[in-house]
Structures are given as C-alpha cells and as structure tokens.
N, C-alpha and C. Protein backbone atom coordinates (compact mmCIF):
# COMPACT_ATOMS: atom_id res chain seq x y z
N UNK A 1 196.37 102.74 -16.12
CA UNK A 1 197.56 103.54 -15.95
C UNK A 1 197.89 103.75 -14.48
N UNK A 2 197.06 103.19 -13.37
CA UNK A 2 196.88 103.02 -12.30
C UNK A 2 197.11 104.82 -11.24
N UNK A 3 196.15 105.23 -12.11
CA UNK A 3 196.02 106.53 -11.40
C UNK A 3 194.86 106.57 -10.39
N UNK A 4 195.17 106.69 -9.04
CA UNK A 4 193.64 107.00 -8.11
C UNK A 4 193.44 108.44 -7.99
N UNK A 5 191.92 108.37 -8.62
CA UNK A 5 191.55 109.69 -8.30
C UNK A 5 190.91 110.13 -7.27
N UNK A 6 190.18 109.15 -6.25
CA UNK A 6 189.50 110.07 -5.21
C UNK A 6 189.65 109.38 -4.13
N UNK A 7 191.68 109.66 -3.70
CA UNK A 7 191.87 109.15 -2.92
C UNK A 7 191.64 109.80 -1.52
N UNK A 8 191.15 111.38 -0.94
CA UNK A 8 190.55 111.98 -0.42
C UNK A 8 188.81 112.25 -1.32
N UNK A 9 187.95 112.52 0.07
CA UNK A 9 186.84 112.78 -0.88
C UNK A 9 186.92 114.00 -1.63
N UNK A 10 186.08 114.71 -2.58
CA UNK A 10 186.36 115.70 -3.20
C UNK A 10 186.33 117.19 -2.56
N UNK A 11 185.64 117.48 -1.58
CA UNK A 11 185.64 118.73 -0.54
C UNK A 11 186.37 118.75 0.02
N UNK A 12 187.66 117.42 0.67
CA UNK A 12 188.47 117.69 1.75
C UNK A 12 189.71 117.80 0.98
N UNK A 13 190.39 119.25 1.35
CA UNK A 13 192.05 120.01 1.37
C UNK A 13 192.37 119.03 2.83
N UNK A 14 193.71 118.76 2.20
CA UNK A 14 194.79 118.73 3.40
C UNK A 14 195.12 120.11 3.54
N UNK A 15 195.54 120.14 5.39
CA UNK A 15 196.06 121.45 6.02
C UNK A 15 197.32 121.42 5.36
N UNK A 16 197.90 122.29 5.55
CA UNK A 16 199.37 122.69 5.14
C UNK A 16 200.02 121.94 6.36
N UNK A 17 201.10 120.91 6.08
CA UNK A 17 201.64 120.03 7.02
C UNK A 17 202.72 119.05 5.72
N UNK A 18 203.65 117.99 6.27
CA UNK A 18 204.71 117.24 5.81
C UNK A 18 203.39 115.57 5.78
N UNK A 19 203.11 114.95 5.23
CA UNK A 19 202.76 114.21 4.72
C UNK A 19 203.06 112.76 3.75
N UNK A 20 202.85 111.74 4.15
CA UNK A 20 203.67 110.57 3.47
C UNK A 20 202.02 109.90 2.47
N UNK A 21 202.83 109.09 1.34
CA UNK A 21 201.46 108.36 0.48
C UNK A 21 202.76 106.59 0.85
N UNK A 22 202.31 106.01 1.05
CA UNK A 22 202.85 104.66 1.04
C UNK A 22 202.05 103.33 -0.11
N UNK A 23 202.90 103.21 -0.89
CA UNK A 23 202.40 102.46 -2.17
C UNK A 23 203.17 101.20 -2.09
N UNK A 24 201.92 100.10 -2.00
CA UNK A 24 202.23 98.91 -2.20
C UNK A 24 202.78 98.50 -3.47
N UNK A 25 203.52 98.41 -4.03
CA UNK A 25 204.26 98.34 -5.15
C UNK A 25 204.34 96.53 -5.24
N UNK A 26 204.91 95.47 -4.15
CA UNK A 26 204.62 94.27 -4.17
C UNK A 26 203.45 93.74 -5.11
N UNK A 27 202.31 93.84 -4.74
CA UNK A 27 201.26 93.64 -4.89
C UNK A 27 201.14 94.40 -6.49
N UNK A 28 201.34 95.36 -7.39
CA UNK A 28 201.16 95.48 -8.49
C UNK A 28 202.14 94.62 -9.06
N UNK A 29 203.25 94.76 -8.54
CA UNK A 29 204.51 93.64 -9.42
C UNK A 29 203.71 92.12 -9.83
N UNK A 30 202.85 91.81 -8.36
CA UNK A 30 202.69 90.34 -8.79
C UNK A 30 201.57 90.50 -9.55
N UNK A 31 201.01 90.97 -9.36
CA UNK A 31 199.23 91.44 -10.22
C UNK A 31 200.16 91.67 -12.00
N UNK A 32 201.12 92.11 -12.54
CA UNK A 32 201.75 92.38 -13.38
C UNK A 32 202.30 90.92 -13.79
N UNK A 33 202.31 89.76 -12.92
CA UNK A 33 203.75 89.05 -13.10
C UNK A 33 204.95 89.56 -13.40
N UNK A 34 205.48 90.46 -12.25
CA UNK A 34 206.92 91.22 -12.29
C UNK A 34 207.60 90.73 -11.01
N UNK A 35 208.71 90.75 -10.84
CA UNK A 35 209.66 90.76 -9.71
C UNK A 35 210.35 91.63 -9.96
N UNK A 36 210.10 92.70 -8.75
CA UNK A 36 210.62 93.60 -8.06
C UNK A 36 211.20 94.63 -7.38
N UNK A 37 212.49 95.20 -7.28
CA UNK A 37 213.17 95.54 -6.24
C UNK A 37 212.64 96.10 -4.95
N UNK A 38 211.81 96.70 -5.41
CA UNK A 38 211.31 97.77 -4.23
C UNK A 38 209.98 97.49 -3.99
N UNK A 39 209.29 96.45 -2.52
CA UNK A 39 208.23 95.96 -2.10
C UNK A 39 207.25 97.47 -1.94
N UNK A 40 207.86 98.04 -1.28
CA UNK A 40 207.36 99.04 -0.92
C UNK A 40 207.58 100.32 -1.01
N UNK A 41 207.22 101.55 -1.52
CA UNK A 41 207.38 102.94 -1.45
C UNK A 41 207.19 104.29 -0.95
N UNK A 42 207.63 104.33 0.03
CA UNK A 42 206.78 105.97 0.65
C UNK A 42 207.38 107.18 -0.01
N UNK A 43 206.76 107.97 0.04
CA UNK A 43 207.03 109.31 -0.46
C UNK A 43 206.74 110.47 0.27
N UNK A 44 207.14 111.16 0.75
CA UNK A 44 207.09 112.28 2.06
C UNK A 44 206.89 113.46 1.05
N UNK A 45 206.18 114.48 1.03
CA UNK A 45 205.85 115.70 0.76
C UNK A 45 205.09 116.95 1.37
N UNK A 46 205.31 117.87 1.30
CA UNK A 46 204.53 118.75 1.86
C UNK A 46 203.74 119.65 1.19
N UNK A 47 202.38 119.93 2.17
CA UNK A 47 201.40 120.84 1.47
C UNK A 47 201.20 122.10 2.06
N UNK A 48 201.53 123.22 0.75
CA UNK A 48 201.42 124.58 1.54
C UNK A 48 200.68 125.08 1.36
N UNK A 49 199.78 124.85 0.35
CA UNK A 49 198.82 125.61 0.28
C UNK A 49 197.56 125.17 0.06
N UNK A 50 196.45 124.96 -0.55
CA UNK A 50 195.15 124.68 -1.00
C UNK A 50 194.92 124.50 -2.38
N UNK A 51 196.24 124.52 -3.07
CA UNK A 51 196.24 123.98 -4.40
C UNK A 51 196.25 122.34 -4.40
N UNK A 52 195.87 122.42 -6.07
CA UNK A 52 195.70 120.81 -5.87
C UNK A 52 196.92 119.97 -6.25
N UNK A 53 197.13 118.94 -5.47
CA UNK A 53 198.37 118.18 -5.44
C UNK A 53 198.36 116.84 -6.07
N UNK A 54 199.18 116.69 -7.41
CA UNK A 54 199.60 115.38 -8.06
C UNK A 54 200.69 114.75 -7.47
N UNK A 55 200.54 113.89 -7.26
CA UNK A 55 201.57 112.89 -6.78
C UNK A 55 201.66 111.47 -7.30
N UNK A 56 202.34 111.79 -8.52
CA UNK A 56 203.04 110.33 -9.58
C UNK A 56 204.00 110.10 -8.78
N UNK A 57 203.71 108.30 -8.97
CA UNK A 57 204.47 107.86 -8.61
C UNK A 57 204.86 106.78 -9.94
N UNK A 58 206.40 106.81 -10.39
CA UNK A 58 206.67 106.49 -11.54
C UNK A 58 207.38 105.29 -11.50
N UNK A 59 207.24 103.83 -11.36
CA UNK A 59 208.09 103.06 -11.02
C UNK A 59 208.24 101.36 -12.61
N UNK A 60 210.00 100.99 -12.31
CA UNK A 60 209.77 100.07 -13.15
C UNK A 60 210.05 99.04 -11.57
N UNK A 61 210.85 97.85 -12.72
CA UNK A 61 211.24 96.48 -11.76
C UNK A 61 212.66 97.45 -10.91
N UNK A 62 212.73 97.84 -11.47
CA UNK A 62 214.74 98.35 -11.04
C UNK A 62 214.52 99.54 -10.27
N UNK A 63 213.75 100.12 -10.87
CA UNK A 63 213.80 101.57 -10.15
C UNK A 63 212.57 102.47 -9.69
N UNK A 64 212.39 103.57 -9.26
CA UNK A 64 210.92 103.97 -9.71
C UNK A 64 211.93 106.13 -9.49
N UNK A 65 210.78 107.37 -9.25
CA UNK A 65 210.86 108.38 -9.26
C UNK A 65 209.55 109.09 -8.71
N UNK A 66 209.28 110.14 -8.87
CA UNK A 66 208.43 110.76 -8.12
C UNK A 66 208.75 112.26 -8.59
N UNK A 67 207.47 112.73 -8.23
CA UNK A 67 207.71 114.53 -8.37
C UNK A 67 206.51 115.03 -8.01
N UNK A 68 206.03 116.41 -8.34
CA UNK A 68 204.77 117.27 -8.24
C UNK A 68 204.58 117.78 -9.39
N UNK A 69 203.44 116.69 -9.82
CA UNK A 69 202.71 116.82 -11.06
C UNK A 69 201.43 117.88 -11.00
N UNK A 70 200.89 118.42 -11.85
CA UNK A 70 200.27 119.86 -12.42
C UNK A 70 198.77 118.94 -12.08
C-alpha cells in the first residue's frame, strides 16, 4: 500500500517549523508499469506541535492529493 513507517527514527519529533516530503512518484509509475503525469511530488507542511503527523500521499496516473491523516 506503499506506506513508510519509520521514515524518522522512532524517538525523533520534528521541531515545530514548515517542512517539505519529496516523493519520487517516476520510479513507482515504472515499478507499476504506469505512465505518469507527475515525475515528481513535494508537499510542504507544517509542524506545530509534538503530535504525530500522517502524511498520505494519494496519487493516480492523472492526478494525485494529499492531506493530514490521524
């Protein structure tokens, strides 16, 4: 379902700051045999507090979305 879970180790909070995740999206398309639109994806968000932060990233060939998942 291509969820990473321990993409920080498990003790380290990010400070409260504006923050980008950049997802190779290319590279699953072809791993998929898919073409395309969007090689690449960044997503800018910010962290205010010390809660824990989901960050789906929801994408097809045409399009993709994003939000702050629970």
């Amino acid at each position: 379902n291509g969820r990473i879970s321990d993409v920080l180790p498990s003790a380290r909070l990010l400070k409260p700051g504006i923050y980008a995740m950049n997802f190779n999206t290319a590279d699953y398309f072809k791993k998929t045999q898919q073409k395309g639109f969007y090689p690449k994806v960044t997503v800018h968000f910010e962290v205010m507090d010390d809660s824990h932060y989901h960050v789906p990233l929801v994408i097809n060939p045409y399009g993709y979305s994003t939000y702050r998942g629970s």
